[in-house]
Protein backbone atom coordinates (compact mmCIF):
# COMPACT_ATOMS: atom_id res chain seq x y z
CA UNK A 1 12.90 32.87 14.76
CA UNK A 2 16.39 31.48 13.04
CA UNK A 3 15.82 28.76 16.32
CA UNK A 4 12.79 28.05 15.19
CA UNK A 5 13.71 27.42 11.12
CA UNK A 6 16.38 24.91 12.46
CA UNK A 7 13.81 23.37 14.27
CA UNK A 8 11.29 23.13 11.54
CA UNK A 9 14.17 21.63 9.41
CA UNK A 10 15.33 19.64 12.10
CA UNK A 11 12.21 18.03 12.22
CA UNK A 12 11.55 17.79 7.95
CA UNK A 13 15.13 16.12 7.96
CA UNK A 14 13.84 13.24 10.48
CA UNK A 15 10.53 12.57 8.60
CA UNK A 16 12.58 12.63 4.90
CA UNK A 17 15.09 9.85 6.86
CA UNK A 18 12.15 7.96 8.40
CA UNK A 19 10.55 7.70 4.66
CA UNK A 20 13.43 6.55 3.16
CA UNK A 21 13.88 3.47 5.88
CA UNK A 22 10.26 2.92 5.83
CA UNK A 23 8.77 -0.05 3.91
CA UNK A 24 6.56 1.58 1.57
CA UNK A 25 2.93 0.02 1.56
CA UNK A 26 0.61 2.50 -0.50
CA UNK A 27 1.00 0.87 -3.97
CA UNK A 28 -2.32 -1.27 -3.88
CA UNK A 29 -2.68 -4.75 -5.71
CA UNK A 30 -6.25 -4.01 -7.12
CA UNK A 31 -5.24 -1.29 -9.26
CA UNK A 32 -1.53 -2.83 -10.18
CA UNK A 33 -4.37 -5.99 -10.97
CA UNK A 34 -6.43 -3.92 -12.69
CA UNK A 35 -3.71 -2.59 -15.00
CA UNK A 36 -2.23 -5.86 -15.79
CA UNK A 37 -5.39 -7.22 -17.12
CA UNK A 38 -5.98 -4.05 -18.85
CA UNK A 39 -2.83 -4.48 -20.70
CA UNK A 40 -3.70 -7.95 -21.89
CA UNK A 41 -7.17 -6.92 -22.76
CA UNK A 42 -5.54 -4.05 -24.82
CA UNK A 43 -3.28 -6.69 -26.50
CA UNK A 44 -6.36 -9.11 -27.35
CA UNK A 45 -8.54 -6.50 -29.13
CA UNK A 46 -5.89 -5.15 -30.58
CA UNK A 47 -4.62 -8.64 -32.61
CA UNK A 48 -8.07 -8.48 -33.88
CA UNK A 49 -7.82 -5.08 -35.59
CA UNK A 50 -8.60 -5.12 -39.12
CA UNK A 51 -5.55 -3.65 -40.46
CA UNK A 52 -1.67 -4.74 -38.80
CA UNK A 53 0.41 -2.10 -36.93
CA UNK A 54 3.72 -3.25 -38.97
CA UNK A 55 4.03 0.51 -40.78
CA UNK A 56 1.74 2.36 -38.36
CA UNK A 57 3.55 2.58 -35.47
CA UNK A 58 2.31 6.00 -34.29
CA UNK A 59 -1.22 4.32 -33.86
CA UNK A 60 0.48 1.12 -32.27
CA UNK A 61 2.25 4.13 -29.99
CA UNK A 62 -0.80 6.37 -28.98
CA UNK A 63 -2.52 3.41 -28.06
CA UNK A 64 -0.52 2.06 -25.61
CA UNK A 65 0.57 5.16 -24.74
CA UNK A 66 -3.36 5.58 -23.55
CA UNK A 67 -3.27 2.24 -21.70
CA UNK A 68 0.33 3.17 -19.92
CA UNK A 69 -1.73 6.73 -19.06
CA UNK A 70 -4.75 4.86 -17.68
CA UNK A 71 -2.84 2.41 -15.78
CA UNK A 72 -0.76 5.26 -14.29
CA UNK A 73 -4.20 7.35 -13.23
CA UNK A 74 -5.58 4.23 -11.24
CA UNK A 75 -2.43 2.93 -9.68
CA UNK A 76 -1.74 6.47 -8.71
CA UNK A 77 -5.02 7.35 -7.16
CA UNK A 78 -4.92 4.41 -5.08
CA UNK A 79 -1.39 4.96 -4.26
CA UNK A 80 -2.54 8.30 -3.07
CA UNK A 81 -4.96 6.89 -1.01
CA UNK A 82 -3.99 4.03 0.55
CA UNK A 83 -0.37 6.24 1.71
CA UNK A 84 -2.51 8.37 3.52
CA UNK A 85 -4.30 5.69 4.92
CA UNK A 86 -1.41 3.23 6.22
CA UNK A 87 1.97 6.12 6.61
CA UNK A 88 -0.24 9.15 8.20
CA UNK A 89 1.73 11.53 8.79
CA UNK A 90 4.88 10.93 6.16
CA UNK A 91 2.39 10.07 3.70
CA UNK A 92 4.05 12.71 1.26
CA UNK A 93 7.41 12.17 2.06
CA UNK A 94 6.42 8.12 1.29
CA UNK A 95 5.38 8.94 -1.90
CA UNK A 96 7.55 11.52 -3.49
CA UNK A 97 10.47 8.83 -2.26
CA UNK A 98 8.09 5.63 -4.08
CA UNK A 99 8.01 8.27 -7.46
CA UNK A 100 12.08 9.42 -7.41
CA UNK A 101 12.46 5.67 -7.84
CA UNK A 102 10.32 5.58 -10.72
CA UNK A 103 10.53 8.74 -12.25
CA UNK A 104 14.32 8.08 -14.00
CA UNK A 105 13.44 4.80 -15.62
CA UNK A 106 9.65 6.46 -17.15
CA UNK A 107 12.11 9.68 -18.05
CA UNK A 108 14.53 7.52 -19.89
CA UNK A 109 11.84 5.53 -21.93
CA UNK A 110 10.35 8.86 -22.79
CA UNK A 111 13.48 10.20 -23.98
CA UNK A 112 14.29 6.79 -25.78
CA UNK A 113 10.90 7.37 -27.58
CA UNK A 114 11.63 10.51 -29.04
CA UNK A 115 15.39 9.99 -29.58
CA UNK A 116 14.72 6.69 -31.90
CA UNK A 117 11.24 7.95 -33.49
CA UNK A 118 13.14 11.15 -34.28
CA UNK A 119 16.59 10.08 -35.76
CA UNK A 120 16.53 6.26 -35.71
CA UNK A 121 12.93 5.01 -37.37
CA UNK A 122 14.75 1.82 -38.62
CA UNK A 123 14.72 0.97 -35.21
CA UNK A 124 11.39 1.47 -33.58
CA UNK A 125 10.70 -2.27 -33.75
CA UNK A 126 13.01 -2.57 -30.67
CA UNK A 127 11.00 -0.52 -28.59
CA UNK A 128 8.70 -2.44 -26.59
CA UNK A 129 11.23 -4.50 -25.26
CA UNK A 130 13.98 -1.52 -24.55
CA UNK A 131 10.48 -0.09 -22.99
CA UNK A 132 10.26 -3.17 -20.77
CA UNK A 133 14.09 -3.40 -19.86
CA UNK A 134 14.20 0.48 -18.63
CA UNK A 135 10.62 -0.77 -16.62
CA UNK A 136 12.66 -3.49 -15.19
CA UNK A 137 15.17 -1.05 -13.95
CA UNK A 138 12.30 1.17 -12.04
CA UNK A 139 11.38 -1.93 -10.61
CA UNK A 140 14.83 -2.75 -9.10
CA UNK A 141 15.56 0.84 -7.61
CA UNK A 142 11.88 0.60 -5.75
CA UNK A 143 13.04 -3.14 -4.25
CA UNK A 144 14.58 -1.29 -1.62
CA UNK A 145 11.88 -0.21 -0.06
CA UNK A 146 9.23 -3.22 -1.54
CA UNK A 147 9.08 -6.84 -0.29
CA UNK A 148 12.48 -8.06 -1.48
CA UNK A 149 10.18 -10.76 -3.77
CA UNK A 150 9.66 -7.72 -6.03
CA UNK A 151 13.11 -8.35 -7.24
CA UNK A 152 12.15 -11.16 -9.26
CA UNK A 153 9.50 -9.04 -11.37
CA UNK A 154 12.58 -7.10 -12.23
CA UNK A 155 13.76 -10.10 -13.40
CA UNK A 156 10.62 -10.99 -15.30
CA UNK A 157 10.46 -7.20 -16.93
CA UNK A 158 14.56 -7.59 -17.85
CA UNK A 159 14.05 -11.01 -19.38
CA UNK A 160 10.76 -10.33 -20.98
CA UNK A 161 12.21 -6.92 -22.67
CA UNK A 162 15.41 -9.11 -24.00
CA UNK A 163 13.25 -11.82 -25.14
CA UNK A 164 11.12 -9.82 -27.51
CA UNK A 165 14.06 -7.94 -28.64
CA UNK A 166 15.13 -11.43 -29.59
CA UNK A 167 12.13 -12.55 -31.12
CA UNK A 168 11.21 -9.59 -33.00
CA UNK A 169 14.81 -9.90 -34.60
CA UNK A 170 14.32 -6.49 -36.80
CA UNK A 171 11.80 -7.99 -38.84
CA UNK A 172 9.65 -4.42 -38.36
CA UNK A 173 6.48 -5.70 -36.52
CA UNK A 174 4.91 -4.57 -33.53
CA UNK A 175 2.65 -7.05 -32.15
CA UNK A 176 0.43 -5.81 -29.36
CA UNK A 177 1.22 -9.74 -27.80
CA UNK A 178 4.83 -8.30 -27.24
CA UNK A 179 3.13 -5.19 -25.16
CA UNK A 180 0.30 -7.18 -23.64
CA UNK A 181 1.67 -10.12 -22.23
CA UNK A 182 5.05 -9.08 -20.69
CA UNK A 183 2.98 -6.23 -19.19
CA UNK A 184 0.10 -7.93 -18.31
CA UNK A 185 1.54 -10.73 -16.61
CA UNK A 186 4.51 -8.37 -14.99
CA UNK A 187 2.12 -6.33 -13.34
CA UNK A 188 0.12 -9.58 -11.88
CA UNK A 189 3.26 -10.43 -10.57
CA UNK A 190 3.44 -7.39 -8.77
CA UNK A 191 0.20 -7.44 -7.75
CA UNK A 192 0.87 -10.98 -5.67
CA UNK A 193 3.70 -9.51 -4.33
CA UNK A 194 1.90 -6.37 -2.68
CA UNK A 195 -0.42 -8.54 -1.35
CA UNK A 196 1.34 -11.55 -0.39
CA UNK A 197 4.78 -10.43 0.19
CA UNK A 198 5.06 -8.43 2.83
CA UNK A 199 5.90 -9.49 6.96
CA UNK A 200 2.55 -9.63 8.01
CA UNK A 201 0.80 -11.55 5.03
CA UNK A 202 3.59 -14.42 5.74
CA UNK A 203 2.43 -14.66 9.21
CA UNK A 204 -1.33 -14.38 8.40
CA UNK A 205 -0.87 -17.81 5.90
């Protein structure tokens, strides 16, 4: 039986090291798409809101917080199914590996959240763009296993996060334009790179 349990192991440890060398091709561009346009749809109803977000950033907060949540749900189902569809058999292992690259960077925004809402208020303003530089850094630990062109959207994310940091200049406003379009456009970007950047789409064109 103890044979057997080494075995069993034996064979877990070669799948978990065959996932983790394995290009990873179950995040799909329709929903990562879908999600961008999503965000700038979010951002274009929401400039037209009868009252400003400036001192209600809870509201500014829960609402994006909906479109991260909605965004997550179809990127994820997809993810989901299209891993079972293309790895097979180390479909799990593929995607527990593609979410341990995420799952820091969403942790740490979370926590950042909290942290500044909780004992730093003065400072909310710089949250969307701190919220797009820790995104930026979830997008650079999953280039390892993405077409390398995925490293300039963690370029775009970094830049974009600075930028509004920049812009924003602690004058106290949260305009949704600072969400939508970084986001929006970022995850188009990532979008053409799923479906143009890997091996085979190269040879295709």
């Amino acid at each position: 039986m103890s044979k057997l349990n080494e075995a069993l192991a034996e064979i877990n440890s070669i799948r978990g090291q065959i996932a983790r060398s394995t290009e990873f091709r179950g995040y799909g561009p329709a929903s990562v798409a879908a999600s961008g346009a999503l965000a700038l749809l979010v951002a274009a109803i929401q400039s037209h809101w009868p009252r400003s977000f400036d001192d209600d950033f809870r509201t500014f907060l829960a609402i994006w917080m909906a479109t991260a949540a909605v965004s997550l749900i179809l990127t994820g189902t997809e993810t989901i199914t299209r891993a079972r569809r293309v790895h097979s058999g180390i479909a799990g292992e593929m995607i527990s590996n593609a979410a341990g690259q995420f799952l820091p960077s969403l942790t740490a925004g979370l926590l950042l959240t909290v942290v500044i809402m909780r004992f730093a208020p003065s400072s909310l303003w710089m949250l969307p763009g701190l919220w797009q530089v820790v995104f930026s850094l979830g997008v650079f630990a999953s280039c390892r296993f993405l077409p390398r062109q995925m490293s300039f959207v963690g370029v775009w994310y970094l830049v974009a996060g600075l930028t509004c940091i920049a812009v924003n200049g602690g004058q106290g406003t949260f305009s949704p334009w600072l969400m939508g379009l970084p986001f929006g456009i970022g995850q188009l970007l990532v979008a053409a790179v799923l479906q143009f950047g890997y091996r085979e789409a190269h040879e295709r064109i």
